[in-house]
Protein backbone atom coordinates (compact mmCIF):
# COMPACT_ATOMS: atom_id res chain seq x y z
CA UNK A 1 -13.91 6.94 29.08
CA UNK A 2 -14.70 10.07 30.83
CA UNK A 3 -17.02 8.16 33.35
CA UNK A 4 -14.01 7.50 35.58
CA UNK A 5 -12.64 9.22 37.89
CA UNK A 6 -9.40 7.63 37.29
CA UNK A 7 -6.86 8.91 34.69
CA UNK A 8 -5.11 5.43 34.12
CA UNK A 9 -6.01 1.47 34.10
CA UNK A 10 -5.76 0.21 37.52
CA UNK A 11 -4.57 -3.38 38.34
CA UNK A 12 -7.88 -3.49 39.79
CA UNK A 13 -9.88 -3.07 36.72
CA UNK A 14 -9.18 -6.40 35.77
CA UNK A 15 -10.01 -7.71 39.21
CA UNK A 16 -13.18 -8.96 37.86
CA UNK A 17 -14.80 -6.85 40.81
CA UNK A 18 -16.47 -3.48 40.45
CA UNK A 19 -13.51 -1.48 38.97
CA UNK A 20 -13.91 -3.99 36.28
CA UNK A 21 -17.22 -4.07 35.33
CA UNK A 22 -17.13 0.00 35.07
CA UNK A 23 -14.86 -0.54 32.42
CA UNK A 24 -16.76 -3.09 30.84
CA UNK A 25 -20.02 -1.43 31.10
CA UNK A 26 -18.87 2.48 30.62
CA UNK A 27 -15.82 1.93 28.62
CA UNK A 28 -16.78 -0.90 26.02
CA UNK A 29 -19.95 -1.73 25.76
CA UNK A 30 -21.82 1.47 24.79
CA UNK A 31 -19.60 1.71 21.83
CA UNK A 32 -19.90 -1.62 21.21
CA UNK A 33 -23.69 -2.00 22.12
CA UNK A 34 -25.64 -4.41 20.15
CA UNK A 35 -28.49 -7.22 20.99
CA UNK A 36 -25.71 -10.14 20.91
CA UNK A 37 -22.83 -8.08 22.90
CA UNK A 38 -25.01 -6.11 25.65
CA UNK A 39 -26.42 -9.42 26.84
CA UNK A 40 -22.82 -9.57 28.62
CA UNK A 41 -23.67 -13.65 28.96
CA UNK A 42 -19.26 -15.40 29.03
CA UNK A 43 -20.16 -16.15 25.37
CA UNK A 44 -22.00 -14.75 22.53
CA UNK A 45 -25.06 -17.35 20.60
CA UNK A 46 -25.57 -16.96 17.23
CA UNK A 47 -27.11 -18.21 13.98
CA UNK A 48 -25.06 -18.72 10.96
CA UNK A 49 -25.55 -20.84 7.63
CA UNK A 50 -23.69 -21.71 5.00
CA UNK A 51 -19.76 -22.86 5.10
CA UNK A 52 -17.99 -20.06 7.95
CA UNK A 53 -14.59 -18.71 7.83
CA UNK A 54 -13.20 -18.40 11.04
CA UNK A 55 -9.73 -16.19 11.97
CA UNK A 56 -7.52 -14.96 14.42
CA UNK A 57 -4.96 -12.46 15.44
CA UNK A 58 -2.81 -10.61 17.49
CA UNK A 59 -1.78 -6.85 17.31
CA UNK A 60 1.71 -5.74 19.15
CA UNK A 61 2.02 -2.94 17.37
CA UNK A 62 4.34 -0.26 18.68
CA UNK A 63 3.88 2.75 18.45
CA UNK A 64 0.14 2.52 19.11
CA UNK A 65 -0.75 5.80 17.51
CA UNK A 66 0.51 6.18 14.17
CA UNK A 67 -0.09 8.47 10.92
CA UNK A 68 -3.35 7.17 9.81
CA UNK A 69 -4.31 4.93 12.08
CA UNK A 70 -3.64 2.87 15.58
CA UNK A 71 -3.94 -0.26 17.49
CA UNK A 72 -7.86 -0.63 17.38
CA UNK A 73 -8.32 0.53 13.94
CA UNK A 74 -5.38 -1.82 12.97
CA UNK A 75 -6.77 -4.92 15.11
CA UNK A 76 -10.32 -4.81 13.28
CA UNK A 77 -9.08 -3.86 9.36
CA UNK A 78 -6.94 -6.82 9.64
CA UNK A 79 -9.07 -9.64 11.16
CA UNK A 80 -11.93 -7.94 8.64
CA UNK A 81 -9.61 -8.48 5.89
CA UNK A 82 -8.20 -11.92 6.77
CA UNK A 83 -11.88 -13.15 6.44
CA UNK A 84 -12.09 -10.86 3.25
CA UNK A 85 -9.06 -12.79 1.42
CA UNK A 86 -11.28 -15.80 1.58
CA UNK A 87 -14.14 -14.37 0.24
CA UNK A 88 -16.36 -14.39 3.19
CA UNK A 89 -18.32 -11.29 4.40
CA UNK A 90 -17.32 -10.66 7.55
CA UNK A 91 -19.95 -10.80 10.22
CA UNK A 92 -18.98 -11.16 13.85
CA UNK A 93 -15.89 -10.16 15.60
CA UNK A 94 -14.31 -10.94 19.54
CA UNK A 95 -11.80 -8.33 20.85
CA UNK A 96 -9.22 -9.27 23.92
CA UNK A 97 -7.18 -6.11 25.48
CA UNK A 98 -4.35 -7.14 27.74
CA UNK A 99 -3.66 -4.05 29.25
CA UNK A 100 -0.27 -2.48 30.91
CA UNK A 101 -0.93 -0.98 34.52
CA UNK A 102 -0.82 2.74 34.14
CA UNK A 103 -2.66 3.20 30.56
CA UNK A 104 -4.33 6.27 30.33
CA UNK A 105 -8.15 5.77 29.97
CA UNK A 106 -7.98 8.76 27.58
CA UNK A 107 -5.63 6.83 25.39
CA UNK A 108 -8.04 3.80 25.72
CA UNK A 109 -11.02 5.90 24.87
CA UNK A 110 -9.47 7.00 22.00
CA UNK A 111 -8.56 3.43 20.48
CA UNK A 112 -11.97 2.23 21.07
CA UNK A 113 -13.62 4.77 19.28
CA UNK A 114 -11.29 3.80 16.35
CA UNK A 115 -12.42 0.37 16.82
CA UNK A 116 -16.31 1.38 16.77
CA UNK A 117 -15.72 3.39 13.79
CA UNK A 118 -13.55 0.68 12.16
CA UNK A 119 -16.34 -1.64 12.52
CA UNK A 120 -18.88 0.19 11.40
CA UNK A 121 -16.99 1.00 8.03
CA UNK A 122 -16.91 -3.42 7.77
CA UNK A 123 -20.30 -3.47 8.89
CA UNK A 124 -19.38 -6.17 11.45
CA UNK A 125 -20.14 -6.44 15.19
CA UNK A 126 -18.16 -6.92 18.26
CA UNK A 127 -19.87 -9.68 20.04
CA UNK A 128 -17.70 -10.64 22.88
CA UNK A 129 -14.18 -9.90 24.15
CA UNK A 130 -12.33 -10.22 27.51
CA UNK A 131 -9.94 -7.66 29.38
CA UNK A 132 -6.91 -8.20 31.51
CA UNK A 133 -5.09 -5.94 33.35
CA UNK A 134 -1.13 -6.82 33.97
CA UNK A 135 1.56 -5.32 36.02
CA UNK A 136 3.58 -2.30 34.75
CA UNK A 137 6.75 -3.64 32.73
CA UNK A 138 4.43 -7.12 32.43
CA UNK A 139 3.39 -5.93 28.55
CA UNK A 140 3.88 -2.73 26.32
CA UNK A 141 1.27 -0.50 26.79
CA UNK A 142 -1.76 -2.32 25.40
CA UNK A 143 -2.22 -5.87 23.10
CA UNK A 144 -5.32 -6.67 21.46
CA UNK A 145 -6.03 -10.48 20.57
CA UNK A 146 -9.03 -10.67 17.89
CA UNK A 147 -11.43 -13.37 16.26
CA UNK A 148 -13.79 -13.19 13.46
CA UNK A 149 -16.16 -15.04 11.49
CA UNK A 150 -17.70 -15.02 8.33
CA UNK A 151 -19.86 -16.84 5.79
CA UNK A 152 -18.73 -17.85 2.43
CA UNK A 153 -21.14 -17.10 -0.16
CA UNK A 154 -21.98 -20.35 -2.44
CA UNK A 155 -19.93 -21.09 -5.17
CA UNK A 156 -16.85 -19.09 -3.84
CA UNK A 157 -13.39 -21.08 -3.65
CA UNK A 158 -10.71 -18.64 -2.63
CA UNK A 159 -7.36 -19.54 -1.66
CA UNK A 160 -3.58 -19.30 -1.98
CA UNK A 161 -2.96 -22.69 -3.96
CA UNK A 162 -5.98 -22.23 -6.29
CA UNK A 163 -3.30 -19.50 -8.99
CA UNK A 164 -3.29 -20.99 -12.50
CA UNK A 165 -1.15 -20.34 -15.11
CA UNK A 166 -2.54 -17.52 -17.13
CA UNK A 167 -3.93 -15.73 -14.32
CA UNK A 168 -3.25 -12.37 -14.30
CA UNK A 169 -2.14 -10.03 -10.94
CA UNK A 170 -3.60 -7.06 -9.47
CA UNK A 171 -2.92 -5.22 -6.43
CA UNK A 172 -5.21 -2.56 -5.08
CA UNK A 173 -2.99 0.23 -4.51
CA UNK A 174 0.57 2.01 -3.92
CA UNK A 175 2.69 -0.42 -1.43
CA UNK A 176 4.46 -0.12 1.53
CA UNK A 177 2.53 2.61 3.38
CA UNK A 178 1.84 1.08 6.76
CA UNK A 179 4.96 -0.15 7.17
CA UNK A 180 6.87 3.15 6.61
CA UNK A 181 4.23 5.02 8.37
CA UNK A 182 4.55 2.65 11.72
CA UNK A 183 8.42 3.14 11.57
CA UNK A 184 8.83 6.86 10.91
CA UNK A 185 6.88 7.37 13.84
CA UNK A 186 9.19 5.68 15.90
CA UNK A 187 11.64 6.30 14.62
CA UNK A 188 10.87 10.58 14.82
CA UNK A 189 11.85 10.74 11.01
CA UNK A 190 10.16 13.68 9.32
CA UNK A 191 9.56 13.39 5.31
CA UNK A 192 8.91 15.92 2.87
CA UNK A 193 5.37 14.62 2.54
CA UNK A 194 3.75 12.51 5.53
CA UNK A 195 3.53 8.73 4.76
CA UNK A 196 0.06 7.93 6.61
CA UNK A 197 -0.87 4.43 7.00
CA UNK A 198 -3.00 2.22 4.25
CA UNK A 199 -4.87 0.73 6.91
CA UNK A 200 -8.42 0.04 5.99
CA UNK A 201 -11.17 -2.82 5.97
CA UNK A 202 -11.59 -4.33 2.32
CA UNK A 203 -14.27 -6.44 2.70
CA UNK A 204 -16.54 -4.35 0.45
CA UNK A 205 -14.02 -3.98 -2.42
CA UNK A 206 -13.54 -7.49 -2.16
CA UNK A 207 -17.24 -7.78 -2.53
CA UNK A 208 -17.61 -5.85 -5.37
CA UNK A 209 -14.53 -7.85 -6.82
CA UNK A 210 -16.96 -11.09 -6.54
CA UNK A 211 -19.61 -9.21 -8.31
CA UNK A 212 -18.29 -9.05 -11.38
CA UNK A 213 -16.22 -12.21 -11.38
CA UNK A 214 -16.42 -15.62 -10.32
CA UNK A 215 -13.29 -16.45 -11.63
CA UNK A 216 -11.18 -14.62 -8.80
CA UNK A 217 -8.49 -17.86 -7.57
CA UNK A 218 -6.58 -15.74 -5.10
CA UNK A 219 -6.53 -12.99 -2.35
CA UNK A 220 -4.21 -12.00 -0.52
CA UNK A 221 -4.03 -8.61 2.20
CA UNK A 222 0.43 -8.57 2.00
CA UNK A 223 0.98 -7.45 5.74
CA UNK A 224 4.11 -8.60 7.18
CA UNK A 225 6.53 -9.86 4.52
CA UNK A 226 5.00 -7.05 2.21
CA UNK A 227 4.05 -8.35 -1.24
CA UNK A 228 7.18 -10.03 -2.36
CA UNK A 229 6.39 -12.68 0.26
CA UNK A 230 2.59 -12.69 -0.59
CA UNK A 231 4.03 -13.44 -3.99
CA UNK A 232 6.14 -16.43 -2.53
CA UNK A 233 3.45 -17.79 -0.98
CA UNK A 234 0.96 -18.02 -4.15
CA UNK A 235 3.65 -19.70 -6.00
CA UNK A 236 4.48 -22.11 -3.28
CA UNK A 237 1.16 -23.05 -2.54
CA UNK A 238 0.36 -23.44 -6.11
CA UNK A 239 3.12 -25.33 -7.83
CA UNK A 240 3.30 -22.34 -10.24
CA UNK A 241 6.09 -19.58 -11.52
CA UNK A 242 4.79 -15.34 -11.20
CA UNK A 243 6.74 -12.79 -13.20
CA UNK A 244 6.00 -9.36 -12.04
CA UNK A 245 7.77 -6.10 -14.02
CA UNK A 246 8.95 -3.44 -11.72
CA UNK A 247 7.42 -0.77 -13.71
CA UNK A 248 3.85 -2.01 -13.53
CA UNK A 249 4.74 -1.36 -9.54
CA UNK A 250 2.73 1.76 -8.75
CA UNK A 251 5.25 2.83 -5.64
CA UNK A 252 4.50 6.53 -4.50
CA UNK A 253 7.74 8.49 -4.69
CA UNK A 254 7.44 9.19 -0.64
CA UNK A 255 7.80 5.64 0.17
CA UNK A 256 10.41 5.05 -2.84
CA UNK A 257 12.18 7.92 -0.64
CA UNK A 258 11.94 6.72 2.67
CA UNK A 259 12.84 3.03 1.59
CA UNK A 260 16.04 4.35 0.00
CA UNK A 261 17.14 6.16 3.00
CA UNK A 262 16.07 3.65 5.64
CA UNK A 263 17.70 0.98 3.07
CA UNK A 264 14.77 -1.04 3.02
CA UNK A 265 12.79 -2.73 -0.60
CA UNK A 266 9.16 -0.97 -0.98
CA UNK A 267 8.27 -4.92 -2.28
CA UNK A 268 8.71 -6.25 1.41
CA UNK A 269 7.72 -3.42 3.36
CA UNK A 270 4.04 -3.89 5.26
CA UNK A 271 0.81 -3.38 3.91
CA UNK A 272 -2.47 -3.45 5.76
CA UNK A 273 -5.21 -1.76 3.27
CA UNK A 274 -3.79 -3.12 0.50
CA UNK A 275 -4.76 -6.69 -1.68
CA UNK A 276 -3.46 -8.85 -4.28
CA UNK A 277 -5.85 -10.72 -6.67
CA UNK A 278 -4.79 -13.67 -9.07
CA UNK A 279 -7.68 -13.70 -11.15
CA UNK A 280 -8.49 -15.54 -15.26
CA UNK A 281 -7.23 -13.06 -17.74
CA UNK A 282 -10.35 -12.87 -19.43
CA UNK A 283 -11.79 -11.01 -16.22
CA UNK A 284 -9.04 -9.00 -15.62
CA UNK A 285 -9.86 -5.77 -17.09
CA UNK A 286 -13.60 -5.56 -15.26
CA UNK A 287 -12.39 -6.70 -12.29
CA UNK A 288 -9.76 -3.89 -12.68
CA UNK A 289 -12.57 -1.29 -13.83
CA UNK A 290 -14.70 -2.22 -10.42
CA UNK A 291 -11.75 -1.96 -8.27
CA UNK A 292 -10.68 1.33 -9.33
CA UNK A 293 -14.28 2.36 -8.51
CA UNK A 294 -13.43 1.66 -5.12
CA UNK A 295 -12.46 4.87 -2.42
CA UNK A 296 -9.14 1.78 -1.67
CA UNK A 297 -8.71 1.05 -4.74
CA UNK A 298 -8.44 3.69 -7.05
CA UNK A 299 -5.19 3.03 -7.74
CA UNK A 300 -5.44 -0.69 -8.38
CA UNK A 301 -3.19 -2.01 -11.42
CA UNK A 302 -2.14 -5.02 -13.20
CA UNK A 303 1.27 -6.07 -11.83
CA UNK A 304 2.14 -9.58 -13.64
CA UNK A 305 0.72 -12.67 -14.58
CA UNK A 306 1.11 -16.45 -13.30
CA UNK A 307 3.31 -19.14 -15.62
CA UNK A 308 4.03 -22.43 -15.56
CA UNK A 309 7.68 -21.67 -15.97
CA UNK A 310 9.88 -21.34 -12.81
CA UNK A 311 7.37 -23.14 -10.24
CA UNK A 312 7.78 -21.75 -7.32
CA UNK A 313 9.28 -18.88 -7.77
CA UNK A 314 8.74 -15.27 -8.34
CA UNK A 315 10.48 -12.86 -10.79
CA UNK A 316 10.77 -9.30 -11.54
CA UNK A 317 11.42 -8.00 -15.19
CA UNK A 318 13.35 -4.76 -13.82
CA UNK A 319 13.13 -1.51 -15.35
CA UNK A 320 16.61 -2.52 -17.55
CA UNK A 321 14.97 -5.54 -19.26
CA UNK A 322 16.98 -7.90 -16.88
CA UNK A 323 15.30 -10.84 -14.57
CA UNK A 324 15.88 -11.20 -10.74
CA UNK A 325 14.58 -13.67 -8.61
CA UNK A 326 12.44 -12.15 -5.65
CA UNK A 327 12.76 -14.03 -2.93
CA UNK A 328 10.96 -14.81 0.46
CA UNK A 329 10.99 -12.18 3.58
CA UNK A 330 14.38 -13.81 5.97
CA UNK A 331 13.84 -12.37 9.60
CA UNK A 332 12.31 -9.55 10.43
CA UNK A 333 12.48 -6.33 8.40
CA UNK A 334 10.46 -4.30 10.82
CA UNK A 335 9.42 -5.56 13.60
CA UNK A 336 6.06 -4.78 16.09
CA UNK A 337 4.57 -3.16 13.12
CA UNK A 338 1.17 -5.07 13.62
């Protein structure tokens, strides 16, 4: 972003008129650059075969900058790993900035190397985005709308409603990270040991999930609602009960620490490097094995299994030997936290 002579995003940068294209063509593109994007034609033409999943999203975060991570890495790692949870591999993706009159450049320089980097972790391309300037007050700083598309590979059949009873649950790593991350940097709250963001593409973990196993029924990245409502969601979809046991919950002691003092549940708290897996028992253990392989997800462990008691509902074995129901996010625990 240094080829500016401005210091901040001009309502006329999204005049459409020269200001515009600079920022286009200095600020996006040559971090960005590839055959499909540099064209600059209003949309990008590509090949594809094979059945395509197709997402979107929105990212709102606030702040923007936060312990391991920000808005651009955030945007990409998410609409990477929506596609991911359905067992595509992740191909192309379209980023929209609606941006706040008054943004520093450096700032935006800084985000869109995250998202180069980001995407080059995912191995996917940015093919074609949009930019709109707004009016100071008129948004909060910066919003990034995203698309993506991927191809499922043959014989893969993914999704929330396809748990069976038997099926036994992993999740990748330690929860709750993001979301305590995101808030103690707004909030100015200083812990004993830095909570840094989770946030990371998972495509290739899911990957080499698939290689191992083609008896994975569900995926599932827990972002907003944290895993208690990912949990909710499996059993809703599929008719079935899930008992999880507390102590097979690998929560780091910082975030135990920080949800106790903020009064908050670790189980609801948001995720966004983090997946959960409902996969046959008899493929449990391998797929476990190649997880922990994995740089995210070394710490990957078996959390509960699927039943065909309690349909619909979720419950925890706590650490006394008791039962609780664990029920659905209500409202917002934390909100503008992706």
């Amino acid at each position: 972003m240094r080829a500016f002579n401005e210091e901040k995003i001009l309502l006329a940068h999204g005049s459409g008129g020269k200001l515009g294209h600079d920022l286009v063509e200095k600020g996006f593109v040559p971090a960005f650059d590839n055959p499909l994007l540099s064209k600059l034609d209003d949309s990008a033409v590509f090949e594809a075969r094979g059945r395509l999943a197709f997402t979107t999203d929105s990212y709102i975060v606030t702040p923007i900058f936060f312990p391991g991570g920000d808005i651009g890495k955030l945007a990409v790692c998410g609409t990477v790993n929506d596609l991911a949870m359905s067992g595509a591999v992740p191909l192309y993706l379209s980023l929209s900035f609606i941006i706040e009159e008054g943004f520093l450049l450096s700032d935006l320089g800084k985000i869109v190397n995250s998202i180069k980097d980001a995407a080059e972790e995912a191995g996917v391309k940015i093919i074609t985005g949009d930019t709109k300037v707004v009016n100071k007050g008129s948004v909060d700083k910066l919003f990034i709308n995203t698309a993506g598309v991927g191809v499922v590979p043959h014989g893969v059949e993914i999704s929330g409603s396809n748990a069976k009873p038997g099926d036994t649950l992993i999740l990748s790593g330690p929860p709750g990270h993001h979301g305590i991350a995101v808030m103690s940097e707004r909030e100015g709250l200083k812990f004993a040991t830095q909570v840094k963001s989770d946030c990371a593409p998972l495509n290739r973990l899911v990957a080499e999930m698939l290689e191992v196993s083609g008896d994975i029924h569900c995926l599932r990245d827990p972002t907003r609602g944290g895993l208690a409502t990912t949990l909710n969601e499996f059993a809703a979809q599929s008719g079935v009960g899930i008992l999880i046991y507390e102590d097979w919950i690998p929560v780091r002691d910082e975030v135990q620490a920080a949800c106790e003092m903020l009064g908050f549940d670790p189980l609801y708290v948001a995720n966004e490097g983090r997946l959960v897996a409902a996969v046959a028992p008899d493929d449990a253990e391998k797929v476990l094995k190649q997880m922990r392989q994995n740089k995210y997800g070394t710490e990957a462990a078996i959390i509960g299994d699927v039943r065909e008691e309690h349909p619909g509902k979720v419950v925890m074995r706590t650490r006394l030997g008791a039962s609780r129901i664990v029920d659905m996010l209500v409202g917002e625990l934390l909100p503008r936290i992706c």
